[in-house]
C-alpha atoms as a PDB file:
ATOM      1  CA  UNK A   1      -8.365  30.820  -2.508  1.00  0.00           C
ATOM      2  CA  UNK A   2      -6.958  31.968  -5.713  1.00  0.00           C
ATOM      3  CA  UNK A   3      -9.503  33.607  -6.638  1.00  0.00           C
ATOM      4  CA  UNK A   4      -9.644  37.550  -6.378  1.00  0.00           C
ATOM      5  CA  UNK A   5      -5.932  36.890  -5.920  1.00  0.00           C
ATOM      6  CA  UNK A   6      -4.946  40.393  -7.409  1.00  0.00           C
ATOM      7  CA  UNK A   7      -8.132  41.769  -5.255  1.00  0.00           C
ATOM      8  CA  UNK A   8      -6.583  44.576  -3.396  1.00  0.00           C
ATOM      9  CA  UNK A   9      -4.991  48.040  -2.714  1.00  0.00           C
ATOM     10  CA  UNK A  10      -3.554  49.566  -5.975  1.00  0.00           C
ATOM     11  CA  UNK A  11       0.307  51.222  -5.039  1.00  0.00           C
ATOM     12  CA  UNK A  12       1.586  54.002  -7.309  1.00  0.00           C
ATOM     13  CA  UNK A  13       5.078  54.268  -8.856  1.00  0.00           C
ATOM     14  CA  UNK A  14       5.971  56.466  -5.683  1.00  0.00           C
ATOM     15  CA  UNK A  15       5.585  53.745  -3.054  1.00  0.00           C
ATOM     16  CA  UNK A  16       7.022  50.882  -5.220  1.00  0.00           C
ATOM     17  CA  UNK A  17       9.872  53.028  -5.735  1.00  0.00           C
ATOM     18  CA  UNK A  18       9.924  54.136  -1.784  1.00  0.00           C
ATOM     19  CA  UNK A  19       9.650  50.469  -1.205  1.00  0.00           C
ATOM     20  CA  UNK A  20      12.610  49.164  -3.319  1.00  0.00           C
ATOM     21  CA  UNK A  21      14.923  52.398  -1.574  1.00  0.00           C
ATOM     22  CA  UNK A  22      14.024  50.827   1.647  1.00  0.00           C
ATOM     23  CA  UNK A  23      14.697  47.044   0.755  1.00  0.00           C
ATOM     24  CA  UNK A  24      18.202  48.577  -0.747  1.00  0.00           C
ATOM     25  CA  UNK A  25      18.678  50.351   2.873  1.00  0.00           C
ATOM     26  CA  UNK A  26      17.424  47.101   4.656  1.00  0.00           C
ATOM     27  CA  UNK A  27      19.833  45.034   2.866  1.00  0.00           C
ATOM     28  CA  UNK A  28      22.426  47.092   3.299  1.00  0.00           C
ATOM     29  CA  UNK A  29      22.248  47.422   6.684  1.00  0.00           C
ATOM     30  CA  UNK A  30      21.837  43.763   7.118  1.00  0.00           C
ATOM     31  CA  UNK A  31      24.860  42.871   5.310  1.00  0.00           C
ATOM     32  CA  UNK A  32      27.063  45.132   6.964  1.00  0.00           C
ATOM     33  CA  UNK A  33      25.516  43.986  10.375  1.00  0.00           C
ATOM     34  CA  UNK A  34      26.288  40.315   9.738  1.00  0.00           C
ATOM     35  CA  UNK A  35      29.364  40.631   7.262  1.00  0.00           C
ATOM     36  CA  UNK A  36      30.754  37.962   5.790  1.00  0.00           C
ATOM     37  CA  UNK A  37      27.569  36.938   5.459  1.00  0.00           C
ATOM     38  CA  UNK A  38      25.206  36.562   2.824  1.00  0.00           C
ATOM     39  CA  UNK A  39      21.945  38.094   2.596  1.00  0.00           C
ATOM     40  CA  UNK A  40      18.872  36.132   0.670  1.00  0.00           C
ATOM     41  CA  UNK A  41      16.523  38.688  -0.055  1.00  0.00           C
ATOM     42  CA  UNK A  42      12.719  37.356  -1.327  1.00  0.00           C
ATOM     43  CA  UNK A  43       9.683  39.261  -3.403  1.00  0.00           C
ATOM     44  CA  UNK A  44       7.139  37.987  -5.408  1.00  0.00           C
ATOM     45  CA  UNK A  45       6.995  39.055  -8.781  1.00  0.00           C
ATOM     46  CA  UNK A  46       3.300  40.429  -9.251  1.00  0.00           C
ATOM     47  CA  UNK A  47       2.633  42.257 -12.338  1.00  0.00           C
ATOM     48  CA  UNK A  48       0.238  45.531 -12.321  1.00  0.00           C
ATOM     49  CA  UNK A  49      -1.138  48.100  -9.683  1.00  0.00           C
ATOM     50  CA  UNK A  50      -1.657  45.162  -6.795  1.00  0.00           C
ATOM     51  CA  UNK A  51       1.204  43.997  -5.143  1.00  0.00           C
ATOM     52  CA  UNK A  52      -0.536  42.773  -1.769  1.00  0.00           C
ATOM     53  CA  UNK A  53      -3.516  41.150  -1.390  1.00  0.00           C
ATOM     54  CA  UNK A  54      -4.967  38.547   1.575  1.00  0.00           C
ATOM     55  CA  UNK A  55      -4.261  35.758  -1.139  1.00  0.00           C
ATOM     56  CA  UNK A  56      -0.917  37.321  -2.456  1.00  0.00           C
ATOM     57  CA  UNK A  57       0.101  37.339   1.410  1.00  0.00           C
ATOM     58  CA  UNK A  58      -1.155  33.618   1.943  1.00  0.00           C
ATOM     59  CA  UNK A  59       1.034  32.292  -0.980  1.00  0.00           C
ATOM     60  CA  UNK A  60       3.954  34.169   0.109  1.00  0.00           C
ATOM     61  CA  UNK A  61       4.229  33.591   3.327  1.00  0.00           C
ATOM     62  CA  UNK A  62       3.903  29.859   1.998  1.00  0.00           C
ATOM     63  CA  UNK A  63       6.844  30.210  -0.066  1.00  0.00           C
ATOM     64  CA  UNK A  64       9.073  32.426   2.589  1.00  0.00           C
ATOM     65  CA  UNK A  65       8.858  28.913   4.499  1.00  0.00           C
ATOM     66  CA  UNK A  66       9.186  27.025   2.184  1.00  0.00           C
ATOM     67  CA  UNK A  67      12.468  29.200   0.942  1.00  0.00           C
ATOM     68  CA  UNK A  68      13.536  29.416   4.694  1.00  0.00           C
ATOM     69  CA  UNK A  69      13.275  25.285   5.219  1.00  0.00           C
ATOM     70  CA  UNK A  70      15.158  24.937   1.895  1.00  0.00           C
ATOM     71  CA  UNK A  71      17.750  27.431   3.429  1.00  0.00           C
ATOM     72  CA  UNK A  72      18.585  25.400   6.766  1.00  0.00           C
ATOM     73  CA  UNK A  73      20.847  23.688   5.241  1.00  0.00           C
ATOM     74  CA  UNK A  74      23.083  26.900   5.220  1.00  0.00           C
ATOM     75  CA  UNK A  75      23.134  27.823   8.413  1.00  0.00           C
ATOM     76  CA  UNK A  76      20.552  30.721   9.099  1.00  0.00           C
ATOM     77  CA  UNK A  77      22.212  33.469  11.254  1.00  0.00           C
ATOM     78  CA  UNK A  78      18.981  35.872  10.590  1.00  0.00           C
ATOM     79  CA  UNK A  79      15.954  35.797   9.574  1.00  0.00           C
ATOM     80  CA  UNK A  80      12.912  38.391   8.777  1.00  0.00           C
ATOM     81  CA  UNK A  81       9.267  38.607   6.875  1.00  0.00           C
ATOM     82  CA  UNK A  82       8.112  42.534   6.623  1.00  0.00           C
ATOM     83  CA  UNK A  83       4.623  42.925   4.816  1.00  0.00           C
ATOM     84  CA  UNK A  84       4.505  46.018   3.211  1.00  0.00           C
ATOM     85  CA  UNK A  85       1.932  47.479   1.172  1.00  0.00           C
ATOM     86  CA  UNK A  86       3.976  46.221  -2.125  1.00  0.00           C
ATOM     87  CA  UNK A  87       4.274  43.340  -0.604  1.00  0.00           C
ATOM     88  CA  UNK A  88       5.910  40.433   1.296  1.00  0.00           C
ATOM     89  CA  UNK A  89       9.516  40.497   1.544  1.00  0.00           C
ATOM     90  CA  UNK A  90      11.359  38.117   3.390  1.00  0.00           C
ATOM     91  CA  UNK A  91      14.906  38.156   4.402  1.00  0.00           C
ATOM     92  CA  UNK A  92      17.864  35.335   5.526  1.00  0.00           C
ATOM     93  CA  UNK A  93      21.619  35.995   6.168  1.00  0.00           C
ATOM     94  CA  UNK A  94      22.967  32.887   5.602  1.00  0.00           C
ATOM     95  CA  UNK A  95      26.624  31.510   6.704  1.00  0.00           C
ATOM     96  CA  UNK A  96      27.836  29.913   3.156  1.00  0.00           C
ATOM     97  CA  UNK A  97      29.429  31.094  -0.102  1.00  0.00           C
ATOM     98  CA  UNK A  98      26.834  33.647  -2.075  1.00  0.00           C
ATOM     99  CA  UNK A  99      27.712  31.134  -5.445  1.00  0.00           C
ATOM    100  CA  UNK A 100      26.447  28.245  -3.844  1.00  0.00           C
ATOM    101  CA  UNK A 101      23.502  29.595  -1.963  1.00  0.00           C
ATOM    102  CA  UNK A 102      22.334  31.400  -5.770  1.00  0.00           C
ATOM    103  CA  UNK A 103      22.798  27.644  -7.276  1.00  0.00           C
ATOM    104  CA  UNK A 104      20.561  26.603  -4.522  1.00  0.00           C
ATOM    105  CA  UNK A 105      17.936  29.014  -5.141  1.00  0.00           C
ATOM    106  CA  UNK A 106      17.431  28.767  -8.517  1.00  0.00           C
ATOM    107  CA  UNK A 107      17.453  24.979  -8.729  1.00  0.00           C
ATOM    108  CA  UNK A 108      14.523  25.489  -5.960  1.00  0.00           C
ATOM    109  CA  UNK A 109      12.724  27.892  -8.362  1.00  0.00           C
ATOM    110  CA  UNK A 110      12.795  25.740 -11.217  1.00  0.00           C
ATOM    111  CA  UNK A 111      11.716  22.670  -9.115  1.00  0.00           C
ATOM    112  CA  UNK A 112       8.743  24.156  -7.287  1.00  0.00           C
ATOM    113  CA  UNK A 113       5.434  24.801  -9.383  1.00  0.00           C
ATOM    114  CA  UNK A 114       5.383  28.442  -7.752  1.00  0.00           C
ATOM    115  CA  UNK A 115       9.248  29.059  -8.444  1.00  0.00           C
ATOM    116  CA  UNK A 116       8.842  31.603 -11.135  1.00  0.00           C
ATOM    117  CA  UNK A 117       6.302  34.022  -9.388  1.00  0.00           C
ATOM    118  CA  UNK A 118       9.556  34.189  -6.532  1.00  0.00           C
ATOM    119  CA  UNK A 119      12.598  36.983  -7.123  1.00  0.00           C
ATOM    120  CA  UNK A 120      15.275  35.381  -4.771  1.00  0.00           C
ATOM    121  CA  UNK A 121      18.421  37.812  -4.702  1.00  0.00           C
ATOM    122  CA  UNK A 122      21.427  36.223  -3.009  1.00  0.00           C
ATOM    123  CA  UNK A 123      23.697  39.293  -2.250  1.00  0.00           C
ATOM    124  CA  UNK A 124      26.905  39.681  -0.961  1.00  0.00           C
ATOM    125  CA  UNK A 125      28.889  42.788   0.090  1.00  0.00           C
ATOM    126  CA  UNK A 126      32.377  43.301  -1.923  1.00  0.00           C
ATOM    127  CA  UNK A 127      34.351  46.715  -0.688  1.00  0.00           C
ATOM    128  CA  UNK A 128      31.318  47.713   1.408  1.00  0.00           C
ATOM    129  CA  UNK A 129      28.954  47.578  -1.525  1.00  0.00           C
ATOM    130  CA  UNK A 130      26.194  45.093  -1.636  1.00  0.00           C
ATOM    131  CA  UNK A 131      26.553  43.071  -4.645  1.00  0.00           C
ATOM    132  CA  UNK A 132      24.000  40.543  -6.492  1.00  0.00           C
ATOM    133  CA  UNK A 133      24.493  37.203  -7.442  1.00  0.00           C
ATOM    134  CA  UNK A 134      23.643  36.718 -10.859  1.00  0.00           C
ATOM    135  CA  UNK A 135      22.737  34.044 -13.021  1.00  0.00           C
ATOM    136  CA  UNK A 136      25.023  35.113 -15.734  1.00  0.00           C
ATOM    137  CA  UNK A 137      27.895  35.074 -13.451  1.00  0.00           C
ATOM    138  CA  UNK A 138      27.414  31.848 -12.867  1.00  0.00           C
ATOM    139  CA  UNK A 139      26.819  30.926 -16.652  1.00  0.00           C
ATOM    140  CA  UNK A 140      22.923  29.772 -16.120  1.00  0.00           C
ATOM    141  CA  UNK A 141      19.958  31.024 -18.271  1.00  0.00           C
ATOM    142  CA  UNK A 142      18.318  34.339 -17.541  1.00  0.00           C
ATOM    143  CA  UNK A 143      15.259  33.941 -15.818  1.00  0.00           C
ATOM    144  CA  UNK A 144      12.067  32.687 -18.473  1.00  0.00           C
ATOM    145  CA  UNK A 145       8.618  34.634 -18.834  1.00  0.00           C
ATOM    146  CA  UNK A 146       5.489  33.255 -17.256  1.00  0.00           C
ATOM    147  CA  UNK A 147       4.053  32.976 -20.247  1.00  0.00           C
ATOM    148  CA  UNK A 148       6.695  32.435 -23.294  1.00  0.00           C
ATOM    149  CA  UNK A 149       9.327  30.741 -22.016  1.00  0.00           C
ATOM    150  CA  UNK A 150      11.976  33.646 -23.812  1.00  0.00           C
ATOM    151  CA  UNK A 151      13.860  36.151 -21.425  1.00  0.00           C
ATOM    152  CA  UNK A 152      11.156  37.377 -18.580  1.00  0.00           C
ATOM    153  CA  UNK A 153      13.583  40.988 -18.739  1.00  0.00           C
ATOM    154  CA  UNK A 154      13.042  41.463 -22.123  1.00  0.00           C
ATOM    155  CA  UNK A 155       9.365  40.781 -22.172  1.00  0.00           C
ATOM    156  CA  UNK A 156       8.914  42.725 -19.068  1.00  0.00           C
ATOM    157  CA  UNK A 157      10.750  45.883 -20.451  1.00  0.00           C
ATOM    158  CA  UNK A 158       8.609  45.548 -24.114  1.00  0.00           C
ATOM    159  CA  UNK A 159       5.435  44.583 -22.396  1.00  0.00           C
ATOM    160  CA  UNK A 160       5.168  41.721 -24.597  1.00  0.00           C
ATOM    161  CA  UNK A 161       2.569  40.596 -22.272  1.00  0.00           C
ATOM    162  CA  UNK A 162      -0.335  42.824 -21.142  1.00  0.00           C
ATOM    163  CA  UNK A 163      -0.873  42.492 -16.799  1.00  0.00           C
ATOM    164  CA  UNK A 164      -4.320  41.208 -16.846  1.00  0.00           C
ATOM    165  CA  UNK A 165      -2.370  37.565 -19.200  1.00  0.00           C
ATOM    166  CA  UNK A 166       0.287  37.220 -16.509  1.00  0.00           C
ATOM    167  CA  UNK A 167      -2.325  37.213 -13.546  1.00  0.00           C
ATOM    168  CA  UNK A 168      -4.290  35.370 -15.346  1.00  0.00           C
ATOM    169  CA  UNK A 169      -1.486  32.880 -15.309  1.00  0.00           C
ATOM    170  CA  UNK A 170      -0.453  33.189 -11.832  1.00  0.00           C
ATOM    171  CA  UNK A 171      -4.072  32.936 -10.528  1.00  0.00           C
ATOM    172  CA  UNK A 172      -4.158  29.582 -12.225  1.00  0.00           C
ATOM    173  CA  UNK A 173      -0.798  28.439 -10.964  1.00  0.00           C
ATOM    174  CA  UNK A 174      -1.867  29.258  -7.725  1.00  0.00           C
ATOM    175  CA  UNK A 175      -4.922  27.628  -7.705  1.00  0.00           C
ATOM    176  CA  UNK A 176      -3.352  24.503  -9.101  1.00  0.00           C
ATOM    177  CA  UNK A 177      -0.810  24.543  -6.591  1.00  0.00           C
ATOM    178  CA  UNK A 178      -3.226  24.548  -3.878  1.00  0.00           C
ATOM    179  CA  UNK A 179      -5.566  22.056  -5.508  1.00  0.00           C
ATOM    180  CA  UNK A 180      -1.853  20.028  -5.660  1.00  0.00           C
ATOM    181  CA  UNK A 181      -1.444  20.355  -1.448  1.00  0.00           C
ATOM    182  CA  UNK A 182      -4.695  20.056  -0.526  1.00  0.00           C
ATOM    183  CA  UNK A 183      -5.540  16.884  -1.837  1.00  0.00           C
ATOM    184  CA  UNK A 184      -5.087  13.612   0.038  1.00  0.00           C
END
């Protein structure tokens, strides 16, 4: 199923940015709607001009449920999957501390063989401002490239990589992944 994964529409820097103001808006309102609360907010992390895709849509969905079983634990007071044209995005408001729920999360990215194609945001709202959980607050190593293992930020922001490598890489973890579940 993999393959062709990045086979579909291209979105220009208008609608990803369009996009991202209305996931802002949408968590906003969600964590004013449900304070205390905190809000998990899910993307995948698909480099170039294709951000959705039947495939693309497959695995995500895969890993919103996989995300949202992982989450039960924490007491699920919402829950929401919007496909948009830049993507899946999924969203839980969850009844537990924001720290704990982030720990969570990123001990579930590095465990599952899809974990690093998966931007979980754990967000909170502090003086009616929604606020991100880092992993520098809570003293844990910044996220690691696809394909070098050194700060994914830093390679994104010099384009160490070029798009065409990191689906390459995806594609493959993806198929292996699937080859992984759908074997007796």
């Amino acid at each position: 199923m993999s393959k062709g994964l990045f086979d579909g529409p291209e979105v220009q820097l208008g609608q990803v940015l369009s996009a991202r103001e209305a996931r802002s808006q949408r968590q906003a309102h969600l964590l004013e709607t449900y304070a205390p609360a905190v809000l998990v907010s899910m993307t995948l992390n698909t480099p170039g001009p294709v951000k959705n895709s039947e495939g693309l849509s497959k695995i995500g969905h895969q890993l919103a449920q996989l995300v949202g079983d992982h989450l039960a634990q924490e007491a699920i007071l919402y829950q929401d999957l919007v496909e948009a044209v830049t993507g899946l995005e999924a969203y839980w408001v969850v009844s537990q501390e924001a720290e704990l729920v982030k720990r969570h999360l990123v001990a579930f990215e590095g465990q599952h063989p899809l974990g690093r194609l998966l931007d979980l945001d754990v967000l909170e709202l502090v003086e009616g401002i929604p606020c991100p959980i880092s992993r520098r607050q809570l003293g844990l190593a910044p996220r690691q490239c696809f394909l070098c293992q050194a700060d994914a930020k830093q390679c994104a922001r010099s384009r160490q990589h070029s798009v065409a490598d990191m689906q390459a890489y995806i594609s493959q973890a993806v198929a292996n992944y699937e080859a992984q579940t759908e074997s007796p």
